[in-house]
Protein backbone atom coordinates (compact mmCIF):
# COMPACT_ATOMS: atom_id res chain seq x y z
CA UNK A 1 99.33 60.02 27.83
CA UNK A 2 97.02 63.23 27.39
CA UNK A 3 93.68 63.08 29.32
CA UNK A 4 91.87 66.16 27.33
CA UNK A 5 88.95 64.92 25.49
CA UNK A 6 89.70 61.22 26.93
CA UNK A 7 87.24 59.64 28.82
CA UNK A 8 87.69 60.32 32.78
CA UNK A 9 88.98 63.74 31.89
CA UNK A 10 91.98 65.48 33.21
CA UNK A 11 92.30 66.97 36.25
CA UNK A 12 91.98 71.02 34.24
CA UNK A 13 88.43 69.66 33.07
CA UNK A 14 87.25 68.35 36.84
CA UNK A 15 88.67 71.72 38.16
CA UNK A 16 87.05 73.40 35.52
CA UNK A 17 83.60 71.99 36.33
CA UNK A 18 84.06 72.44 39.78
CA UNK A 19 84.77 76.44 39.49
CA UNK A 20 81.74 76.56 36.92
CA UNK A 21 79.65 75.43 39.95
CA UNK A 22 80.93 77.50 42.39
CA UNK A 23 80.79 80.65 40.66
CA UNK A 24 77.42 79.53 39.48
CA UNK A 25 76.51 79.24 43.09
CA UNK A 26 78.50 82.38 44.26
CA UNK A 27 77.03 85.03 41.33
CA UNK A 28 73.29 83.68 40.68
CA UNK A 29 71.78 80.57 42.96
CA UNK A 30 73.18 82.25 46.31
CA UNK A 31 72.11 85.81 45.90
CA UNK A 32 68.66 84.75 44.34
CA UNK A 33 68.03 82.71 47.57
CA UNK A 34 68.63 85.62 49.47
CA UNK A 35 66.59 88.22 47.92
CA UNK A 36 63.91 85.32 47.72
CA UNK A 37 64.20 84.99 51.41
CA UNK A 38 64.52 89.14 52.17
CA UNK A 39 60.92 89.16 50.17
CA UNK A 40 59.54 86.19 52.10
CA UNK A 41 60.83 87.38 55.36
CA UNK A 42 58.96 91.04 54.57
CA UNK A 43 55.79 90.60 52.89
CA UNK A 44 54.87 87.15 54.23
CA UNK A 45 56.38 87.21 57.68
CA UNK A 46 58.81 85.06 56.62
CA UNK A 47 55.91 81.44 56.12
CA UNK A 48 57.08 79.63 53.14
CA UNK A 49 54.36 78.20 50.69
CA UNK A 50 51.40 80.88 51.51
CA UNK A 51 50.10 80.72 48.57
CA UNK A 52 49.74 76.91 48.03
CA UNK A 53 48.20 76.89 51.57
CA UNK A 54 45.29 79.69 50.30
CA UNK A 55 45.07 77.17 47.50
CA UNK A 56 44.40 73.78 49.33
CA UNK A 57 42.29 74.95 52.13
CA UNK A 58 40.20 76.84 49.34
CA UNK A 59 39.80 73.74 47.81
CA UNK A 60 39.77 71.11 50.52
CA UNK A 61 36.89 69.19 51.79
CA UNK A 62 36.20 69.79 55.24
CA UNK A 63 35.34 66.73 57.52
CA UNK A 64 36.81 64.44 54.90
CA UNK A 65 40.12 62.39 56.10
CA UNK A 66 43.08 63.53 54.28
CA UNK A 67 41.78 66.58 53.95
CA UNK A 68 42.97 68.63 57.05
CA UNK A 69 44.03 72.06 56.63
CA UNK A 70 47.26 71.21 59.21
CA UNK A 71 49.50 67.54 59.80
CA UNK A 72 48.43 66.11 62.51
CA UNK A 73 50.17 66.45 65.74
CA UNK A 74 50.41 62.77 66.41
């Protein structure tokens, strides 16, 4: 019986999939999260999330609970 274009696939389609991902992975998603982190690690000293930091204690209220600038250490 032939798999191709059957439900549950044959095992060319999985294999197919599976090499779409990894050279997905391999040729974009891997290098992009390594230039991202080169950038991060030179202009920010390597802190993640600077700028939504600025943001919230810009617009936090100081004093109020749920508002510190940190997590507790608790």
């Amino acid at each position: 019986m032939d798999d191709v274009g059957g439900r549950g696939g044959g095992e060319t389609e999985c294999r197919l999939g599976f090499g779409v991902m990894e050279e997905f992975d391999d040729n974009y998603y891997s290098p992009v999260v390594a230039a991202e982190a080169r950038v991060r690690d030179e202009l920010m000293e390597g802190h993640r999330h600077v700028y939504e930091s600025e943001m919230k204690e810009e617009r936090r209220t100081h004093g109020r609970p749920g508002h510190e600038s940190r997590p507790s250490d608790n």
